[in-house]
Protein backbone atom coordinates (compact mmCIF):
# COMPACT_ATOMS: atom_id res chain seq x y z
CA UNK A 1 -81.46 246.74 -9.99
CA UNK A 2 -83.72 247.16 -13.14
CA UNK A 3 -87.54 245.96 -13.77
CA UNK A 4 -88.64 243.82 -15.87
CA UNK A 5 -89.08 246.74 -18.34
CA UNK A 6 -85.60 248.18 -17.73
CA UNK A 7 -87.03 251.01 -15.77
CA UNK A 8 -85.00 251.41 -12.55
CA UNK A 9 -86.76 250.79 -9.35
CA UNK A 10 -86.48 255.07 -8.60
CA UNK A 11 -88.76 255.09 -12.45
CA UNK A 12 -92.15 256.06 -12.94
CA UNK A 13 -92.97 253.62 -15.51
CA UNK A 14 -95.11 250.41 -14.18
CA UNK A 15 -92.74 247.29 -15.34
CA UNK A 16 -94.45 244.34 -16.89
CA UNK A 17 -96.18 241.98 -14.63
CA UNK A 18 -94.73 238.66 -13.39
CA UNK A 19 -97.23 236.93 -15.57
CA UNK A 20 -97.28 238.87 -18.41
CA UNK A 21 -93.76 239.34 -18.88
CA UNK A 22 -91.20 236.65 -20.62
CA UNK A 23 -90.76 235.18 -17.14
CA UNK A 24 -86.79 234.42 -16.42
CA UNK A 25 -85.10 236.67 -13.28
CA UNK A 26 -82.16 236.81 -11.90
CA UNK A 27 -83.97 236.25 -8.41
CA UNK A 28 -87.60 236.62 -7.80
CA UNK A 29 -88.35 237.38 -4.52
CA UNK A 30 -91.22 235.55 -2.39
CA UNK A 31 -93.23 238.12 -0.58
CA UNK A 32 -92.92 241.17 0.37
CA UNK A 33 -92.55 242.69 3.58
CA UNK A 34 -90.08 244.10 5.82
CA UNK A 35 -87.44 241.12 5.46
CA UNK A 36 -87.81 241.43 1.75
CA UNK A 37 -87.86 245.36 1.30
CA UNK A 38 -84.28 245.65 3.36
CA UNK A 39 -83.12 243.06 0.87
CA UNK A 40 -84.57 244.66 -2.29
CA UNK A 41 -82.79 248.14 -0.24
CA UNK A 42 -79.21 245.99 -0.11
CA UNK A 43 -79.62 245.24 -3.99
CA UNK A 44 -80.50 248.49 -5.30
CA UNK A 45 -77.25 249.88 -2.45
CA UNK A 46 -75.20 247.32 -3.99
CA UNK A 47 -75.54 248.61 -7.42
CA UNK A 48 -75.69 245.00 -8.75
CA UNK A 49 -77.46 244.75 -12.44
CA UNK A 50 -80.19 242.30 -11.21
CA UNK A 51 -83.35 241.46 -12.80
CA UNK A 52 -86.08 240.93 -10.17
CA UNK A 53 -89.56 240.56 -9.20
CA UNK A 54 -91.00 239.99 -5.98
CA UNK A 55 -94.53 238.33 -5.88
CA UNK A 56 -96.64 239.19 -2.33
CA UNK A 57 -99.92 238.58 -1.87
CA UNK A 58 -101.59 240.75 -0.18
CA UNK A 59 -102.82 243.76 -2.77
CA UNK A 60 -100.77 246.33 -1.57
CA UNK A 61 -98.05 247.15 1.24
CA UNK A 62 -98.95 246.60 4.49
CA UNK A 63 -97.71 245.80 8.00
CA UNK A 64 -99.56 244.08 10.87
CA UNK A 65 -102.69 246.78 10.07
CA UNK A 66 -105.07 244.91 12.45
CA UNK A 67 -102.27 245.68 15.05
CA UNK A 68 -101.89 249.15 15.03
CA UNK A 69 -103.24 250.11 18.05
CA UNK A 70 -103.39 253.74 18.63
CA UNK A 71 -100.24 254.46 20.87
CA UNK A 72 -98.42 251.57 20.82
CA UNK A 73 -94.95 251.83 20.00
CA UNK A 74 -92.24 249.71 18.28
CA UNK A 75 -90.31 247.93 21.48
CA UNK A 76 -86.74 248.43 19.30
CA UNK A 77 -84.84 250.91 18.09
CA UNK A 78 -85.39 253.22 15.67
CA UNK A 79 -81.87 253.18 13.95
CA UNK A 80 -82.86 248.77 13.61
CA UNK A 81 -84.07 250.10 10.28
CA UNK A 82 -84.54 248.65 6.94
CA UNK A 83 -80.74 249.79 6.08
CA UNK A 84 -78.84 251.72 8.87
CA UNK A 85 -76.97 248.57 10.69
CA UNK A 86 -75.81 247.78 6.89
CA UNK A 87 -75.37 251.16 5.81
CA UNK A 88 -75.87 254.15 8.24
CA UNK A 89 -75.60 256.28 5.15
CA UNK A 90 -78.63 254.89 3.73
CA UNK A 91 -81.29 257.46 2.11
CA UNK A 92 -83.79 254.25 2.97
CA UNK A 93 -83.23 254.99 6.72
CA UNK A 94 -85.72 255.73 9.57
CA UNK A 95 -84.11 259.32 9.74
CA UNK A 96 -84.04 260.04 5.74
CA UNK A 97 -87.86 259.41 6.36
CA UNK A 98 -88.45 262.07 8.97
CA UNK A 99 -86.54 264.43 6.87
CA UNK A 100 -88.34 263.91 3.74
CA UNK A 101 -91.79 264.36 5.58
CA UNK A 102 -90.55 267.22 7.90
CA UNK A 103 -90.58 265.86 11.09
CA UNK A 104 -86.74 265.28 12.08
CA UNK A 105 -86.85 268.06 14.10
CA UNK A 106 -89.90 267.08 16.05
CA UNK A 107 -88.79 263.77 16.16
CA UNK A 108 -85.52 264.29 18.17
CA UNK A 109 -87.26 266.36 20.43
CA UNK A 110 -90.04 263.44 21.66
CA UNK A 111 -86.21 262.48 22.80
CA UNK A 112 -87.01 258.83 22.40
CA UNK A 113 -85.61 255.28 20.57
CA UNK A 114 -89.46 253.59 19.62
CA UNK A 115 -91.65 255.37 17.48
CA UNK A 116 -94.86 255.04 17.58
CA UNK A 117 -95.90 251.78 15.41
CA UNK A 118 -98.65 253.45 13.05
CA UNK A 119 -95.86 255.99 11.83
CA UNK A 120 -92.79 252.73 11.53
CA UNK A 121 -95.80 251.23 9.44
CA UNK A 122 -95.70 254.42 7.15
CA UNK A 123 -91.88 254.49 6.97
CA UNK A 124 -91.84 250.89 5.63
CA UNK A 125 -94.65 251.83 3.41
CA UNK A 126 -92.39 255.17 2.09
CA UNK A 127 -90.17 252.97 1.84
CA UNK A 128 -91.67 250.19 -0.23
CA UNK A 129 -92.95 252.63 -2.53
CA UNK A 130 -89.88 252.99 -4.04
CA UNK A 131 -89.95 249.63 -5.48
CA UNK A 132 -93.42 250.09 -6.66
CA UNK A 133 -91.77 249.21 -10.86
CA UNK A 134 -90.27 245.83 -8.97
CA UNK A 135 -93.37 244.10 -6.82
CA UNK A 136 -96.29 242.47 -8.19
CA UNK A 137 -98.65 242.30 -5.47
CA UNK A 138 -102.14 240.35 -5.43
CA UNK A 139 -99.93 236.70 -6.25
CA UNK A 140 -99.78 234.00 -3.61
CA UNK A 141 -96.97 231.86 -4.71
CA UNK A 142 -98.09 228.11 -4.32
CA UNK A 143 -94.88 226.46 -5.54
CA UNK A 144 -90.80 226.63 -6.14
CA UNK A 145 -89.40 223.66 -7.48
CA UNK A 146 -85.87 222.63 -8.84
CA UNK A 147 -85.71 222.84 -12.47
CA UNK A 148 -84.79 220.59 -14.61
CA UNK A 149 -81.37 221.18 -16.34
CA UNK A 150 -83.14 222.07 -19.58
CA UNK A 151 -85.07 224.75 -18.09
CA UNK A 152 -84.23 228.76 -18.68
CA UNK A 153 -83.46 228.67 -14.68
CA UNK A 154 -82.50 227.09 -11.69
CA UNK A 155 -85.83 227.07 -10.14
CA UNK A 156 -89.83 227.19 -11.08
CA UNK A 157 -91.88 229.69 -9.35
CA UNK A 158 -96.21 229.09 -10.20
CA UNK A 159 -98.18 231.87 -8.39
CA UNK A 160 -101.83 232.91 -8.15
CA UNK A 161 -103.22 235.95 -9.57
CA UNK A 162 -105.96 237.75 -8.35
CA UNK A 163 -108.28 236.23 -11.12
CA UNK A 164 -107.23 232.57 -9.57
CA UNK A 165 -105.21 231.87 -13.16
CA UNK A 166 -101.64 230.49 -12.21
CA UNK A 167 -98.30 231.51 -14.02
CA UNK A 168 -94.64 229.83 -13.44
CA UNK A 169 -91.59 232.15 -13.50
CA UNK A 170 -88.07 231.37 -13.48
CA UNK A 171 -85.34 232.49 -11.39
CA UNK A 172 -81.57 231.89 -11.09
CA UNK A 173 -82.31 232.80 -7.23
CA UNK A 174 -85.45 232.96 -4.84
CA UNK A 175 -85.42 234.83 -1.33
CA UNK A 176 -88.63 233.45 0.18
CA UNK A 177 -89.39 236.12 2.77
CA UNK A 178 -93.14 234.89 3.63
CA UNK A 179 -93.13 236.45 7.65
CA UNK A 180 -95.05 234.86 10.45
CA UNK A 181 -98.03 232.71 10.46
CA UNK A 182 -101.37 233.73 13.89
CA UNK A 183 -100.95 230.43 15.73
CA UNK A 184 -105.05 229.06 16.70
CA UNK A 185 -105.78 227.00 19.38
CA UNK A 186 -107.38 223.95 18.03
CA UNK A 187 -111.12 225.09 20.06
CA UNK A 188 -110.58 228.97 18.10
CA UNK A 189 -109.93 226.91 15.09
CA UNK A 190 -112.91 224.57 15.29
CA UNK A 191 -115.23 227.99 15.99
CA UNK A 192 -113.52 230.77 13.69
CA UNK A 193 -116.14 230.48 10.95
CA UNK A 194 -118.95 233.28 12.35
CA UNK A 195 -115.78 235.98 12.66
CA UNK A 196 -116.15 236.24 16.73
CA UNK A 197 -113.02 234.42 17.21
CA UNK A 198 -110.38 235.56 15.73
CA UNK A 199 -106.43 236.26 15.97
CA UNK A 200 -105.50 239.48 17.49
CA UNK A 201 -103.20 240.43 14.48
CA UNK A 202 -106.64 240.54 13.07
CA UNK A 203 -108.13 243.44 15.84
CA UNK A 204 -108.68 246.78 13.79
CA UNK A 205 -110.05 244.95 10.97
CA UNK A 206 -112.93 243.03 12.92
CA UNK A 207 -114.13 245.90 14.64
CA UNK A 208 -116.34 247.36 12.50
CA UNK A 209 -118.20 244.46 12.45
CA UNK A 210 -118.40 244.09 16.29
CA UNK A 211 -119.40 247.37 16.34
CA UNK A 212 -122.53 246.59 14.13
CA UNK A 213 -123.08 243.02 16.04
CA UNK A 214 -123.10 245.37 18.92
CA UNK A 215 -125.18 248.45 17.91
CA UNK A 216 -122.72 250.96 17.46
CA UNK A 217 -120.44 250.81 20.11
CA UNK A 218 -117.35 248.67 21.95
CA UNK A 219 -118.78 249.99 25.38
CA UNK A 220 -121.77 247.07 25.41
CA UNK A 221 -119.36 244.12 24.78
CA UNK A 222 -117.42 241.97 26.71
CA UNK A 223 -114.60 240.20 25.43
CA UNK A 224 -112.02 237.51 25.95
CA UNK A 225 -108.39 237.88 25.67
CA UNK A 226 -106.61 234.76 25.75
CA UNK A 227 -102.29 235.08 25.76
CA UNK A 228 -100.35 236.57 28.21
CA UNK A 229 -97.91 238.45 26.13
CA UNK A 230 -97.81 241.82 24.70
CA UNK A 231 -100.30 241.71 22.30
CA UNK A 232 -102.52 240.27 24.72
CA UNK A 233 -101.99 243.41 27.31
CA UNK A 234 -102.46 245.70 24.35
CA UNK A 235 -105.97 244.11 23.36
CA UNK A 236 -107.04 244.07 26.76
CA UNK A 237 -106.13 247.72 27.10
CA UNK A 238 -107.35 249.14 23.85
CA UNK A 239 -111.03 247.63 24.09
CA UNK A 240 -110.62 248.38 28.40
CA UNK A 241 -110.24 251.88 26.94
CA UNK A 242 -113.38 251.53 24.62
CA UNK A 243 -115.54 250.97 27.98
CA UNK A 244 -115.98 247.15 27.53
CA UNK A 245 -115.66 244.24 29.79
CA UNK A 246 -112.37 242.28 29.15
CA UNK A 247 -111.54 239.39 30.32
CA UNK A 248 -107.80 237.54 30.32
CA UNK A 249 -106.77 234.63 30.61
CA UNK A 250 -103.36 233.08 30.57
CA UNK A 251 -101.65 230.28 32.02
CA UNK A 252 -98.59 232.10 34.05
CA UNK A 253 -99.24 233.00 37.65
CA UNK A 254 -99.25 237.17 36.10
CA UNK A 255 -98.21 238.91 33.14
CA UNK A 256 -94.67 238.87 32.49
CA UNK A 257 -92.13 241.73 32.45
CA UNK A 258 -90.31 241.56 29.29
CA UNK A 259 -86.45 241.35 29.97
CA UNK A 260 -84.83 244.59 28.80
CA UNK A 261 -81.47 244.60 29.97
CA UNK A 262 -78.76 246.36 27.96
CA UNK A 263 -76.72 242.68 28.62
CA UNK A 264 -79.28 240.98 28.06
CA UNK A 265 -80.26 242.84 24.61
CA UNK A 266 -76.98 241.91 23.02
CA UNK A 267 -78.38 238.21 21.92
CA UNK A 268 -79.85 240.49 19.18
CA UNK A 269 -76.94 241.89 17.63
CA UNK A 270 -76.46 241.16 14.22
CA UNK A 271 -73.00 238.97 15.70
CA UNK A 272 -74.55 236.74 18.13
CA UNK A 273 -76.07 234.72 14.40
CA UNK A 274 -72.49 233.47 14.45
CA UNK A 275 -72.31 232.56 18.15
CA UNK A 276 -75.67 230.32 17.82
CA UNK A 277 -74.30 228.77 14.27
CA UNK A 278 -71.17 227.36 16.54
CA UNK A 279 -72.88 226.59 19.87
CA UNK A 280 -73.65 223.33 20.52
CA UNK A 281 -77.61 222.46 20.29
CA UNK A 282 -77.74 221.72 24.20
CA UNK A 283 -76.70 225.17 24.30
CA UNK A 284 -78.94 226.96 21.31
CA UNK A 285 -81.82 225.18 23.41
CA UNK A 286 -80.73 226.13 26.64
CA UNK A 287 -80.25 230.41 25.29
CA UNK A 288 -83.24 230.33 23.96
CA UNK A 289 -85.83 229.07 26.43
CA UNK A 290 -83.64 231.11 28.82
CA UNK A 291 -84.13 234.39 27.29
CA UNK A 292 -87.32 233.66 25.34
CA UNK A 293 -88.76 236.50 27.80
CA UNK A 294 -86.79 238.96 25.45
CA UNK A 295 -89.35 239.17 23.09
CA UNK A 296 -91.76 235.63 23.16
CA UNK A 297 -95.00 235.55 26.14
CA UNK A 298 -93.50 238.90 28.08
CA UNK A 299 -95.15 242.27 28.16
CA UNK A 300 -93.13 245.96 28.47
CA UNK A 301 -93.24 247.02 32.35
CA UNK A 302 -94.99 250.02 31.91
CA UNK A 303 -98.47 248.15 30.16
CA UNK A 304 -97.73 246.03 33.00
CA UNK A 305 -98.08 248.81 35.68
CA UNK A 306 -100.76 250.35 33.35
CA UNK A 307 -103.09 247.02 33.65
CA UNK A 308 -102.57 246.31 37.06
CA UNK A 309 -103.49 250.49 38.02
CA UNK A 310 -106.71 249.59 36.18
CA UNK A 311 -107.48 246.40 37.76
CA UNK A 312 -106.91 248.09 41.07
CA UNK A 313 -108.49 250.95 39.87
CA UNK A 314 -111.96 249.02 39.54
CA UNK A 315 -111.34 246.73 42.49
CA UNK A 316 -111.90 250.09 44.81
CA UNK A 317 -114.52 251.37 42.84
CA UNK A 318 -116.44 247.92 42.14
CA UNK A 319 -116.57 248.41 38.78
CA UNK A 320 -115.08 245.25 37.51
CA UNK A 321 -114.72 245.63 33.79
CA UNK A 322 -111.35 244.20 33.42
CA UNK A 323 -111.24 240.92 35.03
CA UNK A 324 -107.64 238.61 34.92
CA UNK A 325 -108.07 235.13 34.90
CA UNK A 326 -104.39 233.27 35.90
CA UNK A 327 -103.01 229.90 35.83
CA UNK A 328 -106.12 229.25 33.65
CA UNK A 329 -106.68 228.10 30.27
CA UNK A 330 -109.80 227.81 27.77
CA UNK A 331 -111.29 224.32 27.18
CA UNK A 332 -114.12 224.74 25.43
CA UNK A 333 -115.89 227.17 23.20
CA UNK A 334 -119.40 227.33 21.86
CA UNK A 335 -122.36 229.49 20.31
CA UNK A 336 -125.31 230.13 22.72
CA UNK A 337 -128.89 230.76 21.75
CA UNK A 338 -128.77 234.37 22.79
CA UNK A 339 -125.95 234.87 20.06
CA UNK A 340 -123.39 235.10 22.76
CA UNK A 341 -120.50 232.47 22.73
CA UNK A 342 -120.06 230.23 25.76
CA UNK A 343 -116.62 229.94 27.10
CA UNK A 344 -115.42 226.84 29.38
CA UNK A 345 -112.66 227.96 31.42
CA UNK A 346 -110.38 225.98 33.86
CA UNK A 347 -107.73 226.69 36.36
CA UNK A 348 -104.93 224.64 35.74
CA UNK A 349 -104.26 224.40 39.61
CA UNK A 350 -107.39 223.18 41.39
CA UNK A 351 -109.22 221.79 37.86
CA UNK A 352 -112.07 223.92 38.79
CA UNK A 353 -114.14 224.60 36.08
CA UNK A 354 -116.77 227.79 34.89
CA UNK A 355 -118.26 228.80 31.79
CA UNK A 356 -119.12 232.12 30.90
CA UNK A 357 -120.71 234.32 28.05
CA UNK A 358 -118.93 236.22 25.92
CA UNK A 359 -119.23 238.62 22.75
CA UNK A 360 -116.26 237.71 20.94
CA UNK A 361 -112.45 235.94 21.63
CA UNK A 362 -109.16 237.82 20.33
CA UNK A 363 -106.49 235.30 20.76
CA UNK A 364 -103.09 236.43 21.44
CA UNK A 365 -101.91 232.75 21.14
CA UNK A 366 -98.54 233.66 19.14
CA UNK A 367 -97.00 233.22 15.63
CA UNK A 368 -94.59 230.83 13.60
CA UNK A 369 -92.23 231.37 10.66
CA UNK A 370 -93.96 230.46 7.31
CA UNK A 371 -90.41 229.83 6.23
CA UNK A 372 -91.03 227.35 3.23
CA UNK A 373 -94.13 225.52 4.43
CA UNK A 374 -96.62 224.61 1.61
CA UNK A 375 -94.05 225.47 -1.22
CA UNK A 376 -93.88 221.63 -2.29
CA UNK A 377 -91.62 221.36 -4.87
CA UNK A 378 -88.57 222.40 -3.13
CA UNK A 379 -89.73 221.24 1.19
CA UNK A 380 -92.34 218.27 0.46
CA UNK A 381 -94.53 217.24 3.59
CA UNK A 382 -92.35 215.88 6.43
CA UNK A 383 -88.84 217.09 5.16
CA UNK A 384 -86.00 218.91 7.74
CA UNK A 385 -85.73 222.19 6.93
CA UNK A 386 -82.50 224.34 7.99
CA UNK A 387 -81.15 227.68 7.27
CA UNK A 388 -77.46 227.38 6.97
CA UNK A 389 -75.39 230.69 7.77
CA UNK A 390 -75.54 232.12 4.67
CA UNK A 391 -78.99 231.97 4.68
CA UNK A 392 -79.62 228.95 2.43
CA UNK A 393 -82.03 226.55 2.61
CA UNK A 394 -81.11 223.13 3.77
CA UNK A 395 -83.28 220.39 2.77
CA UNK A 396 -83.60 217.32 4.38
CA UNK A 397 -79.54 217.80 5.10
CA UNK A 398 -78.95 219.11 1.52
CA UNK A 399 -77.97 223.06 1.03
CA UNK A 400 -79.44 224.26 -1.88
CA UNK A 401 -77.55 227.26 -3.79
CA UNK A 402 -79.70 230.09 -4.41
CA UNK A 403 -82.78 229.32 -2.57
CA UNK A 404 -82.61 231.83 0.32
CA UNK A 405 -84.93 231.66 3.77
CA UNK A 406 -85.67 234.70 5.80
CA UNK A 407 -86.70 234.87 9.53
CA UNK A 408 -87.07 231.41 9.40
CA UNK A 409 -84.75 229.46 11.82
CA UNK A 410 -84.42 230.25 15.30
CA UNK A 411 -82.90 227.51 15.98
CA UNK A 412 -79.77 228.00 13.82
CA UNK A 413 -80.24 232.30 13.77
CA UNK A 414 -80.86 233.04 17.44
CA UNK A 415 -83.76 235.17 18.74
CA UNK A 416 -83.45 238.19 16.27
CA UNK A 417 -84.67 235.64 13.65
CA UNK A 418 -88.06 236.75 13.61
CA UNK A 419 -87.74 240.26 14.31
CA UNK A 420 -86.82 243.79 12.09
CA UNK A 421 -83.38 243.68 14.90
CA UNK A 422 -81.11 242.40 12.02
CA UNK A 423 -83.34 242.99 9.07
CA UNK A 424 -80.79 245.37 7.34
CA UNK A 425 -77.60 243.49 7.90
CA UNK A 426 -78.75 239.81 6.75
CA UNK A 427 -80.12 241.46 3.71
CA UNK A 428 -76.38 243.00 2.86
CA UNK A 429 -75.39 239.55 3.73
CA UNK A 430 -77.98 238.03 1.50
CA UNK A 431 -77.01 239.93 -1.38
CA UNK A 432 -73.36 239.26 -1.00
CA UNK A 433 -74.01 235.09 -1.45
CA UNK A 434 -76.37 235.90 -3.79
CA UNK A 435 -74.37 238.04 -6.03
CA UNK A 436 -71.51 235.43 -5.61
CA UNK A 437 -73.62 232.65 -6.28
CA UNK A 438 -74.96 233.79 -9.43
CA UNK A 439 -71.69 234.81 -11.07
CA UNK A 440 -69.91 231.44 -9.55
CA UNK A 441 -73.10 228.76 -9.83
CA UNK A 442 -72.63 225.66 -8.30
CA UNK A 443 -74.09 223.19 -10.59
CA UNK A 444 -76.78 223.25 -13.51
């Protein structure tokens, strides 16, 4: 892989920007975060002479920082890496990590699979920092389009700098890569102006300012979780453990249990993709709503057990701070004249409905694949959009060579879509149709 400057991504010298540069690539990459780094990893492992750029717009690496709850750990493998699955002899792997920063040792004798999150989020960002010469970050791409068959390249690329001044690149190839999307409730929509309701991938970054709204501390709040997954359990637990009030509420009859099976844990092997590309849709449909509690609206058994101590816990001792409201969903949402927020609640069984007062709502209300929504040119409003097994995007029933989607399709891809599970090896596969592609194009 070289930089725009010639520099090699292991170089010290900064490349030329996307928009400053003569702006043709051999692929330019749409955002980037983990999908895109084990991809950018497969390249540079490849050896393949490409000339690339990846555009990501947020102004530096980052990954899920308003999530990184102190304690929480990764709920896969270590060894699902940015490289090991595709290349266990990768120096981009979880354990070349601990060795460069001295910790191996330590490490293997914590004698466990899941890291801690906070130090998988400094992995990836060791890792990213070796493409530093190859990522131009602070530039939201707002379109890809087709080019026309005069153009230096298959495909236009106009992104937005920092200054709000757009640029168009070229590229023979594009790997959109553009991760998940919070979900809002339309009420936490309608009411997430004043920054008191917000989406819990958002936590660590709001609480400095609910700790001025509330005088210093998280003790003299009380909060609403809304989800019943495992983000929600670790919200409620983190500000439980700040001494506020927390409130749940979810529409199961109780939290979940996440399904953990070794069995079970198989539909995220890197060869299952190829079992859900042949299945029949009945049968996609029927795997995934079947063993959605793999991963989607489940929470690990042990935050489980921890939750329910604590709600026992306080049920003895009167206290009451963490209060679980089931079968129930939120209905309404508005600001009182004391500053608080008034929250209608009902229970989905008996219709009953309360309202109560609280300080802020973290919703835990799930995610969705950007995939290629908003990109225009190539996926206008209202068009079917597939991911074929190679990884191509299918348009309204049309493949398109070298426009690649990642973590986009669960549907066609299974349940690992979404996740870091098979990261590494559809990135080796991505750069195997890629590299075919572009020395055998098919068409202009």
């Amino acid at each position: 892989m070289r930089s725009t400057s010639g520099v090699g991504v292991e170089g010290h010298a900064r490349h030329k920007t996307a928009a400053e540069s003569d702006g043709v690539f051999d692929v330019v990459g749409i955002g980037f975060g983990p999908a895109n780094l084990a991809f950018a990893i497969a390249v540079e492992e490849s050896g393949a002479p490409l000339e690339m750029v990846f555009l990501e717009r947020r102004a530096r690496f980052q990954w899920h920082p308003g999530m990184l709850l102190p304690g929480t750990t990764m709920q896969i493998s270590f060894l699902k890496d940015l490289a090991t699955l595709r290349n266990p002899h990768s120096t981009f792997s979880f354990v070349s990590y601990l060795a460069e920063r001295g910790r191996l040792v330590d490490f293997v004798n914590r004698a466990t699979l899941t890291p801690e999150r906070a130090e998988f989020a400094d992995y990836l960002a060791w890792a990213a920092a070796r493409f530093d010469a190859v990522v131009d970050y602070g530039r939201e791409v707002v379109e890809v389009r087709e080019a026309d068959g005069d153009a230096p390249a298959r495909f236009a690329v106009r992104h937005r700098g920092p200054d709000g001044e757009e640029h168009t690149v070229w590229a023979r190839a594009v790997v959109v890569a553009r991760g998940l999307e919070a979900v809002l409730p339309d009420w936490a929509v309608d009411n997430a102006g004043g920054g008191r309701v917000f989406h819990a991938i958002e936590l660590l970054d709001r609480v400095p300012d609910l700790r001025r709204r509330l005088g210093g501390a998280l003790d003299a709040g009380r909060f609403l979780v809304v989800g019943g997954g495992q983000s929600a359990a670790e919200v409620a637990a983190y500000l439980h453990d700040q001494g506020a009030a927390v409130d749940v509420v979810f529409r199961g009859f109780g939290l979940a249990a996440v399904e953990e099976s070794p069995f079970v844990n198989q539909i995220f092997d890197p060869a299952v993709v190829d079992e859900f590309q042949t299945a029949p849709p009945h049968v996609r449909d029927d795997l995934l709503r079947r063993h959605a509690n793999t991963n989607y609206g489940a929470v690990e058994q042990a935050l489980t057990d921890d939750l329910f101590a604590r709600w026992y816990r306080e049920r003895v001792s009167g206290e009451h701070r963490l209060r679980v409201h089931r079968t129930s969903e939120v209905i309404a949402c508005a600001p009182a004249d004391d500053g608080l927020l008034d929250v209608g609640i009902r229970s989905t069984i008996t219709g009953d409905e309360r309202t109560a007062p609280f300080d802020a709502i973290i919703c835990a209300t799930g995610f969705r694949p950007a995939g290629l929504r908003g990109l225009t040119g190539v996926a206008p409003d209202g068009a079917e959009v597939r991911v074929a097994r190679s990884h191509r995007a299918v348009i309204d029933g049309r493949e398109i060579p070298g426009l690649y989607v990642q973590g986009a399709d669960l549907n066609g891809h299974g349940l690992a879509t979404t996740l870091l599970s098979n990261a590494a090896v559809r990135a080796g596969e991505i750069t195997a149709d890629l590299s075919h592609e572009l020395n055998h194009p098919e068409g202009p």
